[in-house]
N, C-alpha and C. Protein backbone atom coordinates (compact mmCIF):
# COMPACT_ATOMS: atom_id res chain seq x y z
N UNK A 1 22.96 -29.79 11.37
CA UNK A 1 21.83 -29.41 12.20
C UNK A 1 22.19 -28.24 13.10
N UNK A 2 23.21 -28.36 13.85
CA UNK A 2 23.79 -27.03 14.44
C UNK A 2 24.03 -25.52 13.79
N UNK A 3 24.19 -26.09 12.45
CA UNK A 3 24.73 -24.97 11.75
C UNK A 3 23.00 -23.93 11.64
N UNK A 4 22.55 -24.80 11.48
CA UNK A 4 20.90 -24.73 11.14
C UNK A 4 20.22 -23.81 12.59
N UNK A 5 20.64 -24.27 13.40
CA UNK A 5 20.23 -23.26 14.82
C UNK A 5 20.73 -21.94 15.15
N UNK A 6 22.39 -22.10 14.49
CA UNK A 6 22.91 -21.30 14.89
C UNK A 6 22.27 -20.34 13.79
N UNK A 7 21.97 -20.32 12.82
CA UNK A 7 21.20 -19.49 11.66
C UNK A 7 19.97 -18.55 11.94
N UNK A 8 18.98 -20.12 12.84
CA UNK A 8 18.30 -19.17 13.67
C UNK A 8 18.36 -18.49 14.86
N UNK A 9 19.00 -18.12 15.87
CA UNK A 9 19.60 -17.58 16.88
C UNK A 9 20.36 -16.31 16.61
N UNK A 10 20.55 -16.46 15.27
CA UNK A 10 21.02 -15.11 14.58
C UNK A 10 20.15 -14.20 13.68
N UNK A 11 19.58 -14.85 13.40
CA UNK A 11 17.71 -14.35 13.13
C UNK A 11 17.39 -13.75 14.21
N UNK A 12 17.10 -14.40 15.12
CA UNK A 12 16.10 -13.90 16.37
C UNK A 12 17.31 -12.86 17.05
N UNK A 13 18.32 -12.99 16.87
CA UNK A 13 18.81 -11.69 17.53
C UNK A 13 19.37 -10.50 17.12
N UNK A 14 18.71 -10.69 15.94
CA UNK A 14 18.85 -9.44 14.59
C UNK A 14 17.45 -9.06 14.54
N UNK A 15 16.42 -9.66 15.18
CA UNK A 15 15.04 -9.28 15.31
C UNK A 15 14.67 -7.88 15.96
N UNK A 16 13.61 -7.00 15.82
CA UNK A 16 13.41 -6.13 16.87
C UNK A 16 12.74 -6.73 17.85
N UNK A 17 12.66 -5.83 18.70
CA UNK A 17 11.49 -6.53 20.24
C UNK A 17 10.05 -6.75 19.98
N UNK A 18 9.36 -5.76 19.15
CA UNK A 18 8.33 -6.09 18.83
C UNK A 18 8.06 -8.07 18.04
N UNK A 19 8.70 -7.54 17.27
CA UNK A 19 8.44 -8.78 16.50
C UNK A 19 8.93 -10.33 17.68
N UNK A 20 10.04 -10.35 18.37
CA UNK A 20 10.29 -11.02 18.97
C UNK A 20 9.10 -11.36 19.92
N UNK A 21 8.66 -10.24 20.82
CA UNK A 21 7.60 -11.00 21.58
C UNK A 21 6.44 -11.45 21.11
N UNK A 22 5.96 -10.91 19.65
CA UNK A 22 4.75 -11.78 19.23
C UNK A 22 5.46 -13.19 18.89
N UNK A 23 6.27 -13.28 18.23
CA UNK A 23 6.92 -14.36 17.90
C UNK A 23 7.33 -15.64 19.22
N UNK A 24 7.38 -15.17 20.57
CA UNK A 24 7.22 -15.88 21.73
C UNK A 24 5.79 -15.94 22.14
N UNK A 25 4.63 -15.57 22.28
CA UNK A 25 3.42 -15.11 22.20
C UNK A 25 2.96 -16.45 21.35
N UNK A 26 3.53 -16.37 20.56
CA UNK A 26 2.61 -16.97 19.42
C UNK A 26 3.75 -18.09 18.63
N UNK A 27 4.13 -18.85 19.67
CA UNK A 27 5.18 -19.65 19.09
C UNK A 27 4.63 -21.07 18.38
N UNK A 28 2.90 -21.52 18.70
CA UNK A 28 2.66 -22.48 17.93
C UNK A 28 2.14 -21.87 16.55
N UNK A 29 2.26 -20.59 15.94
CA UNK A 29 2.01 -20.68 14.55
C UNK A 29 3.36 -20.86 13.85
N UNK A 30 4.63 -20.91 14.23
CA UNK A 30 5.59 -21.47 13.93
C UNK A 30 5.92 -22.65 13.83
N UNK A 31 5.89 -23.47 14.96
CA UNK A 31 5.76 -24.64 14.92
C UNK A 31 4.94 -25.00 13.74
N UNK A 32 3.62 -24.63 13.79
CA UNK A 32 2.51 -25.05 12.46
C UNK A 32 3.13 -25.24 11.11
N UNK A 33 4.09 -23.54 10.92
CA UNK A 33 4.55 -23.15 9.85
C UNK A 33 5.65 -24.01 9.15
N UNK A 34 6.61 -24.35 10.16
CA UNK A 34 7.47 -25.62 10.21
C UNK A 34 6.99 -26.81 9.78
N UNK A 35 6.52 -27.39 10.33
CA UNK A 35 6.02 -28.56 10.52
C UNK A 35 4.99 -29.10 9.00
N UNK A 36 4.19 -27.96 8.89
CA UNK A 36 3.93 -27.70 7.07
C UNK A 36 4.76 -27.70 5.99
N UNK A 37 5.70 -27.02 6.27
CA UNK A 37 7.21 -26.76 5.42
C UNK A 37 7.95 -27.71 5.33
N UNK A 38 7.81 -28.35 6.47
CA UNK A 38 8.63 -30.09 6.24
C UNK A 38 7.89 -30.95 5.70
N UNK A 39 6.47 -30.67 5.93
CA UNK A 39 5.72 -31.29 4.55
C UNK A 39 5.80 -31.03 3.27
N UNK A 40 5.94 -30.12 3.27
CA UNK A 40 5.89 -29.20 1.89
C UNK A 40 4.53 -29.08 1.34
N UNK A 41 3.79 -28.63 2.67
CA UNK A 41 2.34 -28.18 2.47
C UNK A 41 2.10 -26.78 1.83
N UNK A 42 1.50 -26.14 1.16
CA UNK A 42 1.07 -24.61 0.99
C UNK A 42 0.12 -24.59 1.50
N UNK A 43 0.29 -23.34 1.65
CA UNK A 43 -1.44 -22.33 2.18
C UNK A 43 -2.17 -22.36 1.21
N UNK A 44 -3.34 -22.52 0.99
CA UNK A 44 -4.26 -22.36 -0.04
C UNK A 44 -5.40 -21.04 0.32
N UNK A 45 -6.33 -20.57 -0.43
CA UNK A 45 -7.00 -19.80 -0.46
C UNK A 45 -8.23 -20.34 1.12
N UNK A 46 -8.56 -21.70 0.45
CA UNK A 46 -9.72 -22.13 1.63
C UNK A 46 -9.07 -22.29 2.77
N UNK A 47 -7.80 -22.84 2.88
CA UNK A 47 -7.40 -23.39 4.49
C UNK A 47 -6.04 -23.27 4.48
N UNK A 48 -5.91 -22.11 5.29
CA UNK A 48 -4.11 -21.73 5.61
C UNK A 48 -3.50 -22.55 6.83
N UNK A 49 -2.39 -22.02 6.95
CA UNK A 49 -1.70 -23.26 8.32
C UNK A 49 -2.54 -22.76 9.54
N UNK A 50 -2.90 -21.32 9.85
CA UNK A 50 -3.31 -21.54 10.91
C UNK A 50 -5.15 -22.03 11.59
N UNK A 51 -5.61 -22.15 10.44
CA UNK A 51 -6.69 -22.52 10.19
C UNK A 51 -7.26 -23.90 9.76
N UNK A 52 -5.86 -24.89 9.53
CA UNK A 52 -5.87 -26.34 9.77
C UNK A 52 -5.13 -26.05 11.07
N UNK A 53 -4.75 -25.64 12.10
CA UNK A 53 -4.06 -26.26 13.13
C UNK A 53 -5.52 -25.80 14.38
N UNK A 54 -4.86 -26.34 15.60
CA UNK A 54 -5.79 -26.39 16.69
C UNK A 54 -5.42 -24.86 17.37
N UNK A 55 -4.58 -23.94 16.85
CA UNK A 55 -4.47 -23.16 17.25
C UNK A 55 -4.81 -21.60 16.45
N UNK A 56 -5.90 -21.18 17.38
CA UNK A 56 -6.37 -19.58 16.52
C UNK A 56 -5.41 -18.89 16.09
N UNK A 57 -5.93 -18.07 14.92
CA UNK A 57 -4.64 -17.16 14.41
C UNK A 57 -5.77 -15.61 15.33
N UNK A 58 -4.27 -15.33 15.72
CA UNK A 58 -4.59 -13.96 16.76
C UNK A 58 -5.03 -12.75 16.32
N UNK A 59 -4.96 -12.85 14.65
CA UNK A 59 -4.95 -11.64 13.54
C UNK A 59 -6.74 -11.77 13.48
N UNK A 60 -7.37 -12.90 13.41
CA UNK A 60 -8.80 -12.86 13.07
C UNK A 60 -9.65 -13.22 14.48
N UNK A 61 -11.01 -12.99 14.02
CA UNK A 61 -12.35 -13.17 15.56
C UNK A 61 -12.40 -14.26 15.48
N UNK A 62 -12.23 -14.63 16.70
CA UNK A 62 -13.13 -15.70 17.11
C UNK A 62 -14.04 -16.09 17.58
N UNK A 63 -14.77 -17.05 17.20
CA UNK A 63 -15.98 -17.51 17.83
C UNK A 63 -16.31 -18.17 19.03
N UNK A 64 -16.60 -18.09 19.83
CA UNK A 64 -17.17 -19.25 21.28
C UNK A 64 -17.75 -20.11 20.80
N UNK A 65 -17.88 -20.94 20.18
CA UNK A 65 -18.92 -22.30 20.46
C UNK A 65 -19.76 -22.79 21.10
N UNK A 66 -19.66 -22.24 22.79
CA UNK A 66 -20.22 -22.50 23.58
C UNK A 66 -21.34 -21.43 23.58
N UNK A 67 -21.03 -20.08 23.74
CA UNK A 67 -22.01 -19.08 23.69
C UNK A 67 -22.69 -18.44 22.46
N UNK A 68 -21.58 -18.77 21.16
CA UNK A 68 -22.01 -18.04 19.98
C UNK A 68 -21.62 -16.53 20.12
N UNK A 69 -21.08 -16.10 20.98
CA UNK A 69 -20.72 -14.91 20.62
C UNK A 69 -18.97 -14.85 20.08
N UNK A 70 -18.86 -13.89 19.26
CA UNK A 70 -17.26 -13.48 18.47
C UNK A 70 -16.57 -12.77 19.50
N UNK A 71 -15.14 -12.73 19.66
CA UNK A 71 -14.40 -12.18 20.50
C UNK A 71 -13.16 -11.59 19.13
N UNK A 72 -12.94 -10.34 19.76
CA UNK A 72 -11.96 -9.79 18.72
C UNK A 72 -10.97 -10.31 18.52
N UNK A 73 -10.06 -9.91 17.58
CA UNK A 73 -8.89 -10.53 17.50
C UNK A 73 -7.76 -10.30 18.23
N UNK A 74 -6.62 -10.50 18.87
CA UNK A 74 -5.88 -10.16 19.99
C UNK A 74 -5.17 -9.29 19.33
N UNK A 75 -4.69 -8.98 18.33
CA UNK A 75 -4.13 -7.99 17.31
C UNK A 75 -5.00 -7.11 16.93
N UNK A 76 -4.81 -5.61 16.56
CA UNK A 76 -6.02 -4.89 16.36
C UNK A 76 -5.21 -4.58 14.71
N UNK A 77 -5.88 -3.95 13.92
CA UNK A 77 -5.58 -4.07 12.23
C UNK A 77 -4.31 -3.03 12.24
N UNK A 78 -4.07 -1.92 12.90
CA UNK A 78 -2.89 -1.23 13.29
C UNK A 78 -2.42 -1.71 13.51
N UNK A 79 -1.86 -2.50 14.67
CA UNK A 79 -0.90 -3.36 15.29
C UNK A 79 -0.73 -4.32 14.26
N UNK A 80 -1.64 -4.99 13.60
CA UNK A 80 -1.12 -6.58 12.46
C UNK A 80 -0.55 -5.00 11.45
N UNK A 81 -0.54 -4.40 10.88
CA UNK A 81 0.06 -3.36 9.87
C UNK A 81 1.24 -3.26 10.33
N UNK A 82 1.87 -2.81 11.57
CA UNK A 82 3.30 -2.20 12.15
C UNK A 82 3.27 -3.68 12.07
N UNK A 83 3.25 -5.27 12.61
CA UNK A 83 3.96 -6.55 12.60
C UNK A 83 4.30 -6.74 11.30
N UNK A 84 3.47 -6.81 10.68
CA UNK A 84 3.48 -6.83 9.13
C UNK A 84 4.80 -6.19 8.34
N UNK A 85 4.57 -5.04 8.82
CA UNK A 85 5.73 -4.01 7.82
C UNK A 85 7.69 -4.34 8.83
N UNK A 86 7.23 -4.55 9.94
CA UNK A 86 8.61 -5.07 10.60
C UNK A 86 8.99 -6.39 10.05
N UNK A 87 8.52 -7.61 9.83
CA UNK A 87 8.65 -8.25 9.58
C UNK A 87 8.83 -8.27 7.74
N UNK A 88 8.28 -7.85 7.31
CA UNK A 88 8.67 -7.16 5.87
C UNK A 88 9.93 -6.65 5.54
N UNK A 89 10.21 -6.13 6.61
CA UNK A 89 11.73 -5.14 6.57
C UNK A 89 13.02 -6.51 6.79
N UNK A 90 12.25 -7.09 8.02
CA UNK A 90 13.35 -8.12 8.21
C UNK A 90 13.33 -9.47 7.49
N UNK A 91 12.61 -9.84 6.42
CA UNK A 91 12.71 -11.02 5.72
C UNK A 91 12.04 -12.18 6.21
N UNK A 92 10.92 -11.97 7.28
CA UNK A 92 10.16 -13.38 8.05
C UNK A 92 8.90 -12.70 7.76
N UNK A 93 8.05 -12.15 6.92
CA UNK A 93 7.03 -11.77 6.80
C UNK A 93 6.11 -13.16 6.60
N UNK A 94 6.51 -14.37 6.08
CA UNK A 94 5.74 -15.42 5.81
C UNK A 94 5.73 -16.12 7.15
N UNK A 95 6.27 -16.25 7.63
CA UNK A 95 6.58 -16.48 9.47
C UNK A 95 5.39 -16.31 10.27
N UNK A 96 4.77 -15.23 9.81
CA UNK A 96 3.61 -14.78 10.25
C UNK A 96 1.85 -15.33 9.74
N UNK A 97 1.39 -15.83 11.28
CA UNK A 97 0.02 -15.84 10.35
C UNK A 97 -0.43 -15.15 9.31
N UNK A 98 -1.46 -15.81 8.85
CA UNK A 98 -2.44 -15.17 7.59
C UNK A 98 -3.01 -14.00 8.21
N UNK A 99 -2.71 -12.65 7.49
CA UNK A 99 -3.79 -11.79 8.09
C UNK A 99 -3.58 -10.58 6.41
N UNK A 100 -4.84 -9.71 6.67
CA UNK A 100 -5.97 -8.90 5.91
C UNK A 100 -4.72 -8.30 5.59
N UNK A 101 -3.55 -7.56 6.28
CA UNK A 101 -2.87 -6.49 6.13
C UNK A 101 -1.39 -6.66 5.63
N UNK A 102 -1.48 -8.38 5.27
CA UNK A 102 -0.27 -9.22 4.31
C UNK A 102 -0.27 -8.44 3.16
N UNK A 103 1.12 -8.62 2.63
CA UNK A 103 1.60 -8.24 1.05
C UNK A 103 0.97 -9.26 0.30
N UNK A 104 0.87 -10.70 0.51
CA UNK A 104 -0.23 -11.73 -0.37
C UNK A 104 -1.72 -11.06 -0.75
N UNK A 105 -2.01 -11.02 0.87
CA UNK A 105 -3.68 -10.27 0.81
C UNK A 105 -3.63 -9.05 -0.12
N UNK A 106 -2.67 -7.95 0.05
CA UNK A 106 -3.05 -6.75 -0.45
C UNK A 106 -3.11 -6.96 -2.21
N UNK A 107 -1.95 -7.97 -2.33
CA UNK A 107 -2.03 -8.29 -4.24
C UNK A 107 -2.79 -8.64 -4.61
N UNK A 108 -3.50 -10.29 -3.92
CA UNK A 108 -4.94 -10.41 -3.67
C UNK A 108 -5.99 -9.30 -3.82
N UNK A 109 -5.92 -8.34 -3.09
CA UNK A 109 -7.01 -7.14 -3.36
C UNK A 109 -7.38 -6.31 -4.35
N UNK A 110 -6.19 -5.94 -4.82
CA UNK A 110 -5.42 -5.08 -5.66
C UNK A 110 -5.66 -5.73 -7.16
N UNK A 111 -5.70 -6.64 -7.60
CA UNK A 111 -6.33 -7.66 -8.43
C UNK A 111 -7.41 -7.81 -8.54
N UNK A 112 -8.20 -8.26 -7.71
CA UNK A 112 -9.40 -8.46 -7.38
C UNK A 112 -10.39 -6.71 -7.83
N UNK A 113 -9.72 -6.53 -7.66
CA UNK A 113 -10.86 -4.76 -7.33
C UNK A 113 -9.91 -3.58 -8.19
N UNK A 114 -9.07 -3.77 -8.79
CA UNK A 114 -8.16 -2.71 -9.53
C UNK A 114 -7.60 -1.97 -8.48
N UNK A 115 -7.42 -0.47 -9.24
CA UNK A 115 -6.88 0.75 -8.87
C UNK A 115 -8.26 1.30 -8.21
N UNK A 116 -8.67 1.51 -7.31
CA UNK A 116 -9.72 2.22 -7.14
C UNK A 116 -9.95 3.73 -6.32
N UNK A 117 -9.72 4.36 -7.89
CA UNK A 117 -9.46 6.25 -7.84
C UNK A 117 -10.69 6.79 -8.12
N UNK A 118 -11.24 7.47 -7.70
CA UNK A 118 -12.53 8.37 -8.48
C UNK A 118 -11.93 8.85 -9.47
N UNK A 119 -12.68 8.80 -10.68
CA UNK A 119 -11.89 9.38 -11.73
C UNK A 119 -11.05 8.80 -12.58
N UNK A 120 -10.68 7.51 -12.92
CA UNK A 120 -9.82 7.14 -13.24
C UNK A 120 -10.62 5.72 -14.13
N UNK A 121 -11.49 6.14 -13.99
CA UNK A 121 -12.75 5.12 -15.02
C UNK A 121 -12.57 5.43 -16.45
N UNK A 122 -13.42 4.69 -17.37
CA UNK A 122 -13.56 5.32 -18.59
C UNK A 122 -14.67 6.46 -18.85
N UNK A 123 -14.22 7.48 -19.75
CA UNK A 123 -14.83 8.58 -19.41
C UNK A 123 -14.82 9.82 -18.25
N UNK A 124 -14.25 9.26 -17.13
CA UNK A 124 -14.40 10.00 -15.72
C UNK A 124 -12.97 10.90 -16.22
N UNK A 125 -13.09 12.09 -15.42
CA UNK A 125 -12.25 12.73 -14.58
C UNK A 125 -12.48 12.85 -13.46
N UNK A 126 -10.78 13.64 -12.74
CA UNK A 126 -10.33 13.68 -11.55
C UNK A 126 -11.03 15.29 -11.30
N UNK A 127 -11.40 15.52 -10.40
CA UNK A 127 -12.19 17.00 -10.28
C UNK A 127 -11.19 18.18 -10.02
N UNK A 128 -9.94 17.52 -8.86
CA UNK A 128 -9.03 18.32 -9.27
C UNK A 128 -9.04 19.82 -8.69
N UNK A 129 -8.28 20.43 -8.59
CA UNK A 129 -8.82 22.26 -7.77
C UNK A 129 -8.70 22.99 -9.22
N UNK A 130 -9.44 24.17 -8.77
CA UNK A 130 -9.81 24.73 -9.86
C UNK A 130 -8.49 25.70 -10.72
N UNK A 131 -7.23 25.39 -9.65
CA UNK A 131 -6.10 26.30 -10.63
C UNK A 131 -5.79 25.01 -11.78
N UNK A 132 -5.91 23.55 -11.11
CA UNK A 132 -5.20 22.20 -11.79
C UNK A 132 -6.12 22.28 -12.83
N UNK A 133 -7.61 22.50 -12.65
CA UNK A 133 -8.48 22.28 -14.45
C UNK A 133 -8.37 23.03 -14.64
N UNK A 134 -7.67 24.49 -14.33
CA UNK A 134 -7.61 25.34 -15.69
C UNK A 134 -6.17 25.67 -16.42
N UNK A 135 -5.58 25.33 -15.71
CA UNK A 135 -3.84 25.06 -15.88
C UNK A 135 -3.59 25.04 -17.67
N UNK A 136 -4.70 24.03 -18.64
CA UNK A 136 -4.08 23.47 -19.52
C UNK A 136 -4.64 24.98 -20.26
N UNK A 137 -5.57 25.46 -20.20
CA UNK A 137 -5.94 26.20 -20.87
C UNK A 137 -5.26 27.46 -21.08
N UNK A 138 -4.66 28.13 -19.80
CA UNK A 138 -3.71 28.67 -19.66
C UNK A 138 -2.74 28.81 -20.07
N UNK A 139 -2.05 27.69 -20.29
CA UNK A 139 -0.87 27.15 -20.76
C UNK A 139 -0.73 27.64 -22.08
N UNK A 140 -1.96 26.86 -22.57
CA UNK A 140 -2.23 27.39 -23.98
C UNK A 140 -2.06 28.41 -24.49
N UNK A 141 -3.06 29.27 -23.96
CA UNK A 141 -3.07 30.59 -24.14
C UNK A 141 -1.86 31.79 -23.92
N UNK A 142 -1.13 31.16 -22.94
CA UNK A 142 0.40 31.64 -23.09
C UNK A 142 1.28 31.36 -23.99
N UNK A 143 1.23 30.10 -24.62
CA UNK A 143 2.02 29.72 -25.44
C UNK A 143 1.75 30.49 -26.82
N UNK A 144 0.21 30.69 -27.08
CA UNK A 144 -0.14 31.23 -28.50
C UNK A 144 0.28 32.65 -27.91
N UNK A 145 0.15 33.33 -27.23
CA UNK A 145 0.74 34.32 -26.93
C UNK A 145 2.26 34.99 -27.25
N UNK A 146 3.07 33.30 -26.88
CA UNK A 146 4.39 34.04 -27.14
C UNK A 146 5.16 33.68 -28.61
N UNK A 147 3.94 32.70 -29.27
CA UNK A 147 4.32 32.46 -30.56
C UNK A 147 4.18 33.91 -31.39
N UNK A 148 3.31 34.86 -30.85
CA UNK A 148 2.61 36.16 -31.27
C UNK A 148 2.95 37.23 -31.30
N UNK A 149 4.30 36.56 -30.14
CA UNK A 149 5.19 37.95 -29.80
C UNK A 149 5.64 38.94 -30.58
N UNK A 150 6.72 38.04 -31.53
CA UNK A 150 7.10 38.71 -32.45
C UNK A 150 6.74 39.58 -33.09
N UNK A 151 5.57 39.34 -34.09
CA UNK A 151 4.51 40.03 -34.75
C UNK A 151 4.25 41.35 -33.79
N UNK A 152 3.93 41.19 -32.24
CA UNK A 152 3.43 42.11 -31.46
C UNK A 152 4.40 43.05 -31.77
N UNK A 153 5.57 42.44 -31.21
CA UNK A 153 6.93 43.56 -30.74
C UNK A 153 7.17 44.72 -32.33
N UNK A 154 7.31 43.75 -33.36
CA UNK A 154 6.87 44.77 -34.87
C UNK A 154 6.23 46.12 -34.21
N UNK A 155 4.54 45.35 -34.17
CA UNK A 155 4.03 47.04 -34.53
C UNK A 155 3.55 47.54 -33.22
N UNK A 156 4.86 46.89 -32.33
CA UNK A 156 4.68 48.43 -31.19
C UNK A 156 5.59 49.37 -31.57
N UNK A 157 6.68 48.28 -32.25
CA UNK A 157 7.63 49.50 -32.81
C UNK A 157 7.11 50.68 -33.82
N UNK A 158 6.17 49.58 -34.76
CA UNK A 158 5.30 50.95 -35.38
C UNK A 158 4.60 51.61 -34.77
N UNK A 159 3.64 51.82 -34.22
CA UNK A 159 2.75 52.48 -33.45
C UNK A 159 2.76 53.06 -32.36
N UNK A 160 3.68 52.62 -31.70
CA UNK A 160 3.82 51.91 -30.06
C UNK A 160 4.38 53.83 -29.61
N UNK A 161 4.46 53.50 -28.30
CA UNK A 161 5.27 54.90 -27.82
C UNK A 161 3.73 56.69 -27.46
N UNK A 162 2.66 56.09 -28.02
CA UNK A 162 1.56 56.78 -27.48
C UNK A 162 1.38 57.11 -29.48
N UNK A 163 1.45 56.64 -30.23
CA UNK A 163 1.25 56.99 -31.53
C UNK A 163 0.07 55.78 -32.32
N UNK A 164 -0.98 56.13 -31.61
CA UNK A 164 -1.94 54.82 -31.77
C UNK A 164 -1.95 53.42 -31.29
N UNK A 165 -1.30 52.95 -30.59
CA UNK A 165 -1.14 52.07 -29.69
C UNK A 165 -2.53 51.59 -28.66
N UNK A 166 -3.14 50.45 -29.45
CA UNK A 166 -4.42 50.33 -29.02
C UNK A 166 -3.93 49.00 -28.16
N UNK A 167 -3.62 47.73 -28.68
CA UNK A 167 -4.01 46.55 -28.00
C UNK A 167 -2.65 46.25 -26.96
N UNK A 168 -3.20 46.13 -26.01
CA UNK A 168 -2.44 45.90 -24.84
C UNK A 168 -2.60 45.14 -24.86
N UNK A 169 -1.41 43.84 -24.53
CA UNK A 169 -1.47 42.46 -24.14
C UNK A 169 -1.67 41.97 -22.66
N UNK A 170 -2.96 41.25 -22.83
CA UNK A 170 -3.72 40.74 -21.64
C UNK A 170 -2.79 39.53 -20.74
């Protein structure tokens, strides 16, 4: 059991500050998280840990009951993004409430809705600037060009030098 504390104490002090003070801030979604885990509960799609417990997750609005009006979330979607990606870096990303700007959620999304590129449909193109759509054609046209060379270089030698020398290469 000691060994077990001392594990975490070395966690938390390999932590940055950010993450540490939400993590004091918000020490009963841990507890929750725990306490699930010793169940060996999962999160499911309908009802995550912090949404069976008595305590709001800070990432989403809440509602008053009393008045009916929503109050924002104490996290703004920037701020859950930088918790998110720190905690990502340091290996406690699941540590963290459920929120929109999770690596779960985004695979979730990303699944749900594809790649979503203009252009990248069936049939569609990318519009692209106008040197990128003409690039291929170009290309082309240089290439048949220098397959042509040869042949060219011939009859400049014949002609070439002001002795009928008509087609200049464009």
């Amino acid at each position: 059991m000691a060994a077990a504390a001392e594990k975490y104490v070395k966690l938390a002090q390999s932590l940055p500050p950010q993450l540490l003070r939400f993590f004091q801030r918000n020490q009963a979604h841990l507890a929750d998280y725990f306490a699930n885990a010793a169940k060996k509960v999962t999160p499911t799609a309908a009802g995550t840990f912090a949404e069976s417990s008595k305590h709001p997750n800070p990432f989403r609005s809440q509602k008053n009951l009393e008045t009916g009006r929503w109050h924002d979330p104490i996290y703004s979607l920037r701020r859950q993004a930088d918790l998110v990606k720190l905690a990502r870096a340091n290996g406690v990303e699941e540590l963290l409430p459920p929120t929109v700007k999770g690596t779960e959620a985004r695979i979730q999304k990303r699944a749900a809705n594809g790649l979503r590129v203009k252009g990248t449909g069936y049939g569609q193109r990318v519009k692209g600037k106008l040197w990128e759509r003409t690039m291929k054609g170009r290309l082309e046209k240089r290439k048949q060009a220098m397959e042509a060379m040869p042949a060219l270089i011939e009859e400049w030698k014949k002609k070439g030098h002001g002795r009928g020398w008509r087609k200049w290469p464009k």
